[in-house]
C-alpha atoms as a PDB file:
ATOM      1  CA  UNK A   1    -195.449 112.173  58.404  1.00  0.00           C
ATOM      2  CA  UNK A   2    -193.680 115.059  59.953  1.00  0.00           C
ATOM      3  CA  UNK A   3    -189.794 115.316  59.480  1.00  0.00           C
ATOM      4  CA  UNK A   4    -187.366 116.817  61.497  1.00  0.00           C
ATOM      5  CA  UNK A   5    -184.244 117.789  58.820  1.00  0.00           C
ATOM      6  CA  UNK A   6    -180.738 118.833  60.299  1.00  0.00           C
ATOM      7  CA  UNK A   7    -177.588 120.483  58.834  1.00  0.00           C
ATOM      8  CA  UNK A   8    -175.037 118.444  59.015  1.00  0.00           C
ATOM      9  CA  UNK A   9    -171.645 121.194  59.906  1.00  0.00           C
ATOM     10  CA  UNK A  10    -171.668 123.318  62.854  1.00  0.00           C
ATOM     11  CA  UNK A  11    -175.300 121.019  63.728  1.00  0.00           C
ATOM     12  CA  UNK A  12    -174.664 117.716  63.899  1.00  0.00           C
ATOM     13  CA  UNK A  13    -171.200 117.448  64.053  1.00  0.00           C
ATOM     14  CA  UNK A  14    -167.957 120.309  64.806  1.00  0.00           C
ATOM     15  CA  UNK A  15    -166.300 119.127  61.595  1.00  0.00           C
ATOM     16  CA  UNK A  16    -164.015 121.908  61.708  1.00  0.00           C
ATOM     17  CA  UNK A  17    -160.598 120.946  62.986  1.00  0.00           C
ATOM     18  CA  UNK A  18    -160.657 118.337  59.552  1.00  0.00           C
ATOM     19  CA  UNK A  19    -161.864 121.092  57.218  1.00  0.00           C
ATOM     20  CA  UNK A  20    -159.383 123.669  58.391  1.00  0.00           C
ATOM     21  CA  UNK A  21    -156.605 120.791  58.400  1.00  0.00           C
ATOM     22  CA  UNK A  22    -157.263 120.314  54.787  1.00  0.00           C
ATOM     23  CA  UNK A  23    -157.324 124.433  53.681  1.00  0.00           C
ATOM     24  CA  UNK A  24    -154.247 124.169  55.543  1.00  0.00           C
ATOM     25  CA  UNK A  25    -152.746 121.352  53.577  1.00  0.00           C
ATOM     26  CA  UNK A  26    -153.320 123.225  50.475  1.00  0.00           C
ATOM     27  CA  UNK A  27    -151.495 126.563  51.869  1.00  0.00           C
ATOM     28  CA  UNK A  28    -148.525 123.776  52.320  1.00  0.00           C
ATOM     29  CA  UNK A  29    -148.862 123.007  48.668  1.00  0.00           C
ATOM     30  CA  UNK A  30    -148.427 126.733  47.707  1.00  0.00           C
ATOM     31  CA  UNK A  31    -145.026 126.755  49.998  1.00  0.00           C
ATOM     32  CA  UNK A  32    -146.890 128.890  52.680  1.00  0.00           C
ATOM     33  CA  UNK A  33    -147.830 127.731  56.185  1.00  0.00           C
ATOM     34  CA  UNK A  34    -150.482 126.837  57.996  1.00  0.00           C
ATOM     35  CA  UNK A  35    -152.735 130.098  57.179  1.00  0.00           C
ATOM     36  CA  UNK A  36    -156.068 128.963  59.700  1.00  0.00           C
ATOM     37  CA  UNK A  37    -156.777 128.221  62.799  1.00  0.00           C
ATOM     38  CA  UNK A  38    -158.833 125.601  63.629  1.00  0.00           C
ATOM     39  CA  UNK A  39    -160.075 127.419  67.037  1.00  0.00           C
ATOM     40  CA  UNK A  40    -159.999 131.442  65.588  1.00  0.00           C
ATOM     41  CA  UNK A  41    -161.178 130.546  62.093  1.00  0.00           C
ATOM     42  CA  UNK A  42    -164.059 127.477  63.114  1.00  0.00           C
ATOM     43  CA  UNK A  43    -167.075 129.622  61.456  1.00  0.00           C
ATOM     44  CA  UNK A  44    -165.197 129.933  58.416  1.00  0.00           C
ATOM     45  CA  UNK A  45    -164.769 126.356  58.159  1.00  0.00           C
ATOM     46  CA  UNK A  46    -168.357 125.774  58.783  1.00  0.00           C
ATOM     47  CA  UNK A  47    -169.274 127.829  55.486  1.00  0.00           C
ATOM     48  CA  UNK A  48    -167.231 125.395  53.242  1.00  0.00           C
ATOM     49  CA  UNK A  49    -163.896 125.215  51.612  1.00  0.00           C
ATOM     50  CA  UNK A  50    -164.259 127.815  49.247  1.00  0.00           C
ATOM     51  CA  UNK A  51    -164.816 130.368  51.803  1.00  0.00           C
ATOM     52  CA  UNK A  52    -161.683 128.668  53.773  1.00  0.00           C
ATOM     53  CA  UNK A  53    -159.207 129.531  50.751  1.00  0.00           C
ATOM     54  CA  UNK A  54    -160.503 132.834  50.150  1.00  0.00           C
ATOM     55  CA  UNK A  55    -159.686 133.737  53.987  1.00  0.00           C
ATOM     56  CA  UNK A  56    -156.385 131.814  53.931  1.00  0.00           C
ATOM     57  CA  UNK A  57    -155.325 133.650  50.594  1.00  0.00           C
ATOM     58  CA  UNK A  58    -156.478 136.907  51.643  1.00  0.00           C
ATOM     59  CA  UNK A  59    -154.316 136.707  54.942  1.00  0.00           C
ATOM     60  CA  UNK A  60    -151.593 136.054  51.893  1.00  0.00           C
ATOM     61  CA  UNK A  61    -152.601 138.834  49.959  1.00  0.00           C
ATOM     62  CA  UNK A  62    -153.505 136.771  47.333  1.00  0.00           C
ATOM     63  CA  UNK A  63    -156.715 135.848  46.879  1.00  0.00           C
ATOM     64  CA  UNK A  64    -158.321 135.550  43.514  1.00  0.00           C
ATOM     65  CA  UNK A  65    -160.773 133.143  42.213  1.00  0.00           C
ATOM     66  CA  UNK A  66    -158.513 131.379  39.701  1.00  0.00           C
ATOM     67  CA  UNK A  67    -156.425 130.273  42.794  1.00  0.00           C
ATOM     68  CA  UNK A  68    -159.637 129.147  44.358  1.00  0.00           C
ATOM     69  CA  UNK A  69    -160.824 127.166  41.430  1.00  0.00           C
ATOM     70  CA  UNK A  70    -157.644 125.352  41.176  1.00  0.00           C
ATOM     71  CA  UNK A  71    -157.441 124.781  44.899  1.00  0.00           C
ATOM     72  CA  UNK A  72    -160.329 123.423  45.881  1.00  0.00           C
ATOM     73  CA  UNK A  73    -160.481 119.701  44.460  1.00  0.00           C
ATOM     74  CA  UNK A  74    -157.276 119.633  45.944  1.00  0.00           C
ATOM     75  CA  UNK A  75    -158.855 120.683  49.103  1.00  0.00           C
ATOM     76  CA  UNK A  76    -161.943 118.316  48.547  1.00  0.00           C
ATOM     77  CA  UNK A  77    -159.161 115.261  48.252  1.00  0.00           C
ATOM     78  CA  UNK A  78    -157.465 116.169  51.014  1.00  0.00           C
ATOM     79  CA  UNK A  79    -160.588 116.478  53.211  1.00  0.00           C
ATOM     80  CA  UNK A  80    -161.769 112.959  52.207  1.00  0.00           C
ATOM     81  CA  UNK A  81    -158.338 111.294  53.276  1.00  0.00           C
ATOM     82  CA  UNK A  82    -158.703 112.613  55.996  1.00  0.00           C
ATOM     83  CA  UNK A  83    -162.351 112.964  57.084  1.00  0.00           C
ATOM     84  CA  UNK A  84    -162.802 111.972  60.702  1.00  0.00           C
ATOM     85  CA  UNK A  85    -159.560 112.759  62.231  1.00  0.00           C
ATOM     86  CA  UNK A  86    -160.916 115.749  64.696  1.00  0.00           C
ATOM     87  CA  UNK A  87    -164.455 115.698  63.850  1.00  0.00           C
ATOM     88  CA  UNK A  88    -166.939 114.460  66.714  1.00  0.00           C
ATOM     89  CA  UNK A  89    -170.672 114.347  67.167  1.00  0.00           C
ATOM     90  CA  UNK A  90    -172.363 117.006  69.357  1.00  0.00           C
ATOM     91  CA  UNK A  91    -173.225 115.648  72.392  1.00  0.00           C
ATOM     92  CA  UNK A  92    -177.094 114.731  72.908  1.00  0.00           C
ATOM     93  CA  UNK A  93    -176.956 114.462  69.123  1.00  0.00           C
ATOM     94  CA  UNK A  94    -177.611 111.000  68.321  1.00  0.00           C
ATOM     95  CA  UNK A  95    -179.616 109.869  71.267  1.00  0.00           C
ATOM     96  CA  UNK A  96    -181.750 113.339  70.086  1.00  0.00           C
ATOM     97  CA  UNK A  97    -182.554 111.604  66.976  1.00  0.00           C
ATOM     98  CA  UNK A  98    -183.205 108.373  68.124  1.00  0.00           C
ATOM     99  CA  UNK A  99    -186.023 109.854  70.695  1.00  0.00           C
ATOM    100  CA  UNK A 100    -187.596 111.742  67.856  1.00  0.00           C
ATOM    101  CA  UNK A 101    -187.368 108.251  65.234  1.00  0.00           C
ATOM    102  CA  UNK A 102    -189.425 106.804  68.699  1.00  0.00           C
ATOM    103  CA  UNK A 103    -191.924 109.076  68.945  1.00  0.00           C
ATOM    104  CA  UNK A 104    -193.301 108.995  65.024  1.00  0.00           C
ATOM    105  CA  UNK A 105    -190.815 112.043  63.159  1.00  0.00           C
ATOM    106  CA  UNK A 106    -188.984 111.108  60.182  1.00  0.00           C
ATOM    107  CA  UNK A 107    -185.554 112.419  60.242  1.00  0.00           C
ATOM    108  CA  UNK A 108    -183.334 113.504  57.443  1.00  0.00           C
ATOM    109  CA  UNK A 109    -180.202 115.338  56.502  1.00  0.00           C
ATOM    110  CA  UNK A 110    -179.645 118.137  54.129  1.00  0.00           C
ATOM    111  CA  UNK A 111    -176.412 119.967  53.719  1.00  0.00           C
ATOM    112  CA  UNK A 112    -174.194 122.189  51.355  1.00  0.00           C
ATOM    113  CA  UNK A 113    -171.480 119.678  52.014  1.00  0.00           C
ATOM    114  CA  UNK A 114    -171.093 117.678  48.695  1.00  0.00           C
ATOM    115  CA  UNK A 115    -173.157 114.419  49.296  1.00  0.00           C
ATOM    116  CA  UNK A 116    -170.272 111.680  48.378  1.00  0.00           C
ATOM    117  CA  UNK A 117    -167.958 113.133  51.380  1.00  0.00           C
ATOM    118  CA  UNK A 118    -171.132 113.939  53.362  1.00  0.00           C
ATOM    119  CA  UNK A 119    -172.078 110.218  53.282  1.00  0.00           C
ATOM    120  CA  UNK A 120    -168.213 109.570  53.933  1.00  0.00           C
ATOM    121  CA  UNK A 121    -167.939 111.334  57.045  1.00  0.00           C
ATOM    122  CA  UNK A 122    -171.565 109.687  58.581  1.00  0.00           C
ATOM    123  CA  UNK A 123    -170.758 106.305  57.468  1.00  0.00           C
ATOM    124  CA  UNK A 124    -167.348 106.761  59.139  1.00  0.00           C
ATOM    125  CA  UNK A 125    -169.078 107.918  62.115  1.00  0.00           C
ATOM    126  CA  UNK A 126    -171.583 105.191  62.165  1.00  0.00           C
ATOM    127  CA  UNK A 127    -174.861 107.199  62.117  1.00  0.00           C
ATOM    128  CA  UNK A 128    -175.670 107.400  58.442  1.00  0.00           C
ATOM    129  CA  UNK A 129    -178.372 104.782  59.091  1.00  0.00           C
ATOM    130  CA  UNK A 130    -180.191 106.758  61.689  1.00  0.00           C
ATOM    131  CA  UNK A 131    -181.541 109.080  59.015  1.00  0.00           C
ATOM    132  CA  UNK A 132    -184.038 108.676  56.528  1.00  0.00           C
ATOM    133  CA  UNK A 133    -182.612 110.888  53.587  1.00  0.00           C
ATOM    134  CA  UNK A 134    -179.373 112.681  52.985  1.00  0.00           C
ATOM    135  CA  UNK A 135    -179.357 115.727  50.827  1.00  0.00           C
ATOM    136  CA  UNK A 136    -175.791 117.276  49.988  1.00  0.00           C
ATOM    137  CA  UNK A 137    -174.766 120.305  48.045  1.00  0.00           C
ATOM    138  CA  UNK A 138    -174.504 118.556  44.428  1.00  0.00           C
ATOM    139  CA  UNK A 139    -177.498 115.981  44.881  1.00  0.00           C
ATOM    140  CA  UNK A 140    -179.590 118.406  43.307  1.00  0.00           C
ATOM    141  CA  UNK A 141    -179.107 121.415  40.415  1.00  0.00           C
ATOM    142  CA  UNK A 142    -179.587 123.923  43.405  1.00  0.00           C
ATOM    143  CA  UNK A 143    -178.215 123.923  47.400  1.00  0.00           C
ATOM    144  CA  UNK A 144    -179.631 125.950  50.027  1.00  0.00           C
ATOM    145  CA  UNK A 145    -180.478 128.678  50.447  1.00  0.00           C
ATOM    146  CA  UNK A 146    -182.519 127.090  48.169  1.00  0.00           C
ATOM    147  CA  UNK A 147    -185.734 125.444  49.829  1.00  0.00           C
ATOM    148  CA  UNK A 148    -185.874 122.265  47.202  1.00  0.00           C
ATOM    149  CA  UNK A 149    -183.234 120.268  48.681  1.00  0.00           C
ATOM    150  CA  UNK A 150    -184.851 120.571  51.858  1.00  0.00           C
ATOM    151  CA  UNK A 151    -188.116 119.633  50.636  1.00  0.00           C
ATOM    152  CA  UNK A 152    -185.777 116.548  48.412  1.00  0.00           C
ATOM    153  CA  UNK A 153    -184.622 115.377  51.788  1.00  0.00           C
ATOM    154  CA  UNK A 154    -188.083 115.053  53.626  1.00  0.00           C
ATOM    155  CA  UNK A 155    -189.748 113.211  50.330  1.00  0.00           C
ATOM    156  CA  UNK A 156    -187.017 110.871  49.996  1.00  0.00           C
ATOM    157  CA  UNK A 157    -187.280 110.001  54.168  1.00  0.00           C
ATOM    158  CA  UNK A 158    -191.268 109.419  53.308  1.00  0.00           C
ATOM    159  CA  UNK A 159    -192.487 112.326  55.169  1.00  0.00           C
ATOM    160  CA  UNK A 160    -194.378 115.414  53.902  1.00  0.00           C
ATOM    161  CA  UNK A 161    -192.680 118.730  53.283  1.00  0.00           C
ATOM    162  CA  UNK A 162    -195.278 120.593  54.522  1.00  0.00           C
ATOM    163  CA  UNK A 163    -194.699 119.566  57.587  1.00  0.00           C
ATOM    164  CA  UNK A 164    -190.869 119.579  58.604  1.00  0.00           C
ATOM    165  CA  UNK A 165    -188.305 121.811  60.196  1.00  0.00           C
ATOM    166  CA  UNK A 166    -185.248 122.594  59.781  1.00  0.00           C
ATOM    167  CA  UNK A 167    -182.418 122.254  62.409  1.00  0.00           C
ATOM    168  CA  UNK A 168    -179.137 124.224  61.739  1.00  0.00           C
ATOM    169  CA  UNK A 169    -177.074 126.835  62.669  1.00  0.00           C
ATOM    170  CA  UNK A 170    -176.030 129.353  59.977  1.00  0.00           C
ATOM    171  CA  UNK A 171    -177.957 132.288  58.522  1.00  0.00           C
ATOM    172  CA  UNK A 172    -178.108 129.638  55.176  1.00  0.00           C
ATOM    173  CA  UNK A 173    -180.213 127.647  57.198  1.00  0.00           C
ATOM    174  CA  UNK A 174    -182.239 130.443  58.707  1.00  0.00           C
ATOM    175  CA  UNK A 175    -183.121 130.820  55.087  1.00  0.00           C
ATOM    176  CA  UNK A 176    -183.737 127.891  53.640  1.00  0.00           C
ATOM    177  CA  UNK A 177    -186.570 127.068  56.367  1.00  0.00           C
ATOM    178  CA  UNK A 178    -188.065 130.395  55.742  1.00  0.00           C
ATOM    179  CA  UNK A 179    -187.854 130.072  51.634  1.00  0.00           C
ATOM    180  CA  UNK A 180    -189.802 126.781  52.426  1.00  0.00           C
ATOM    181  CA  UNK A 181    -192.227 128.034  54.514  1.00  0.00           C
ATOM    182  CA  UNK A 182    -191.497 125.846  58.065  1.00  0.00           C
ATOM    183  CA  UNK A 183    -190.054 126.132  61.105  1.00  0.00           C
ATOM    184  CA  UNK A 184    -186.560 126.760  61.643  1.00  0.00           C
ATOM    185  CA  UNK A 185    -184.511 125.919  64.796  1.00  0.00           C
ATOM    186  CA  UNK A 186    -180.918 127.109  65.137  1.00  0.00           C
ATOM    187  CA  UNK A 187    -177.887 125.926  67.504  1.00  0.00           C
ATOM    188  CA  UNK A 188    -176.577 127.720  69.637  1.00  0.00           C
ATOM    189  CA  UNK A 189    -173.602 125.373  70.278  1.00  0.00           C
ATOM    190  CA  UNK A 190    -172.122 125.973  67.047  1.00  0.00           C
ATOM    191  CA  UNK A 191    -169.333 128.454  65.961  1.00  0.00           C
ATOM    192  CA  UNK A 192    -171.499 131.143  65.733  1.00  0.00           C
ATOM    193  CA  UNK A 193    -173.001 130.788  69.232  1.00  0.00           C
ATOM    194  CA  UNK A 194    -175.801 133.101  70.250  1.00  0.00           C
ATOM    195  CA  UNK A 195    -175.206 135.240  67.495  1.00  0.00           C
ATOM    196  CA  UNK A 196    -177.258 132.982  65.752  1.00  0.00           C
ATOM    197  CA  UNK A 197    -179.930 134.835  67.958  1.00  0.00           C
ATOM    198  CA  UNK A 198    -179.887 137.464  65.821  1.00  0.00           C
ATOM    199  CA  UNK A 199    -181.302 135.780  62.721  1.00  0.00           C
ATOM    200  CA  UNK A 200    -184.521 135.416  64.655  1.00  0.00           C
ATOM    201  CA  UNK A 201    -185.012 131.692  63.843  1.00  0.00           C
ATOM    202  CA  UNK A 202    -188.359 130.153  65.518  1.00  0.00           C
ATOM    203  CA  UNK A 203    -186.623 128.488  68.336  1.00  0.00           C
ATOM    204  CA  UNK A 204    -182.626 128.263  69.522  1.00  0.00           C
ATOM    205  CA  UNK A 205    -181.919 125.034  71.344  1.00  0.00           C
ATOM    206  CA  UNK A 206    -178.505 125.535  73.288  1.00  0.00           C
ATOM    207  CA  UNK A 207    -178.515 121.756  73.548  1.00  0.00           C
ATOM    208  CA  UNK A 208    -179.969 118.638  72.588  1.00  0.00           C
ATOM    209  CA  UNK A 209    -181.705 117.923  75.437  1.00  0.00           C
ATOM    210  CA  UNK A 210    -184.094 121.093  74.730  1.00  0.00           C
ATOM    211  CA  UNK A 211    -184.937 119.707  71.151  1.00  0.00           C
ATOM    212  CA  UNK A 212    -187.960 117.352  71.972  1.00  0.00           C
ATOM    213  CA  UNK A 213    -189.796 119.892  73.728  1.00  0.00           C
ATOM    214  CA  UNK A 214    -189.139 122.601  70.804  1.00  0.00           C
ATOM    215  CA  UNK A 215    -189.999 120.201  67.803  1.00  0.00           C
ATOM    216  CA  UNK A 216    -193.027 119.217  70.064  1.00  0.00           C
ATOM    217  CA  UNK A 217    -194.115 122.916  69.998  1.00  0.00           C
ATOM    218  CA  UNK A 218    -193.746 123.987  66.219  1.00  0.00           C
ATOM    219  CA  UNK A 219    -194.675 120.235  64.755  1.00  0.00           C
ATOM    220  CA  UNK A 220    -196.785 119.233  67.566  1.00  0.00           C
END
């Protein structure tokens, strides 16, 4: 069976106005302000918390790893009260999927966001059922770049990693399809926009309506 495998941030869904709101409760907790914005800073938030406090803590002149470390379950907890607050689906998204699940293509879910909150935020949404498999950053010893969640996520939604793509939007993703040796196909609707151009995925879709034609072209 032939998969079609998406990222879940910055793909599927603009999760971050909820991810920035939680960095941002954490700056609170250190007695600073609100050090991101959830317009300015939306790419940032789209390559996890982590990368969210180190921005927020250099702006602070601040930032060191220990502070990082000790900040980000707080960030993690924060995110999960508060999980679906801003965060929609991209439009075409879901009735995207749905056309693909018609026509024969097993569809799946792999993401560096940890799987328990990942789950969260789809169940919340009401689409976690639509997919066959979801992957997250701790399901497995490794993430992506690495190609083996990817390949994780098309076994577990019965289809054969062989033959699978990879929908995303982030040079991360741009790599993981290439480690694995299949197609990838990158957003351009996402933070990054057509910069994502420059990674010189297989195919760009700039929106969902384009995808049937594209995953009809490198899966046939």
């Amino acid at each position: 069976m032939k998969t079609v495998v998406f990222d879940l941030d910055g793909t599927l869904a603009d999760t971050s106005g909820d991810l920035i709101a939680a960095a941002n409760a954490c700056f609170q907790l250190m007695g600073e302000g609100d050090m991101l914005d959830p317009q300015a800073d939306a790419s940032t938030a789209l390559h996890g918390g982590r990368a969210m406090l180190h921005l927020g803590l250099t702006r602070l002149g601040r930032s060191n790893e220990a502070v990082i470390d000790e900040y980000y379950p707080v960030l993690l907890e924060a995110y999960a009260q508060a999980i679906d607050v801003h965060t929609v689906m991209y439009p075409g998204a879901m009735d995207a999927v749905e056309r693909l699940k018609t026509t024969g293509y097993k569809t799946a879910i792999c993401t560096n966001k940890p799987e328990g909150l990942a789950r969260l935020l789809m169940g919340n949404l009401g689409v976690l059922e639509a997919f066959g498999s979801l992957i997250g950053a701790d399901t497995l010893p490794v993430r992506k770049p690495d190609p083996e969640p990817l390949r994780e996520a098309v076994r577990q939604a019965g289809g054969d990693p062989a033959q699978c793509l990879l929908v995303g939007d982030t040079k991360t993703d741009r790599k993981t399809a290439e480690r694995a040796g299949v197609p990838s196909v990158l957003v351009t609707f996402g933070p990054d926009g057509r910069s994502v151009l420059d990674l010189t995925p297989d195919a760009t879709i700039d929106s969902y309506d384009q995808l049937d034609a594209v995953v009809a072209r490198l899966l046939g």
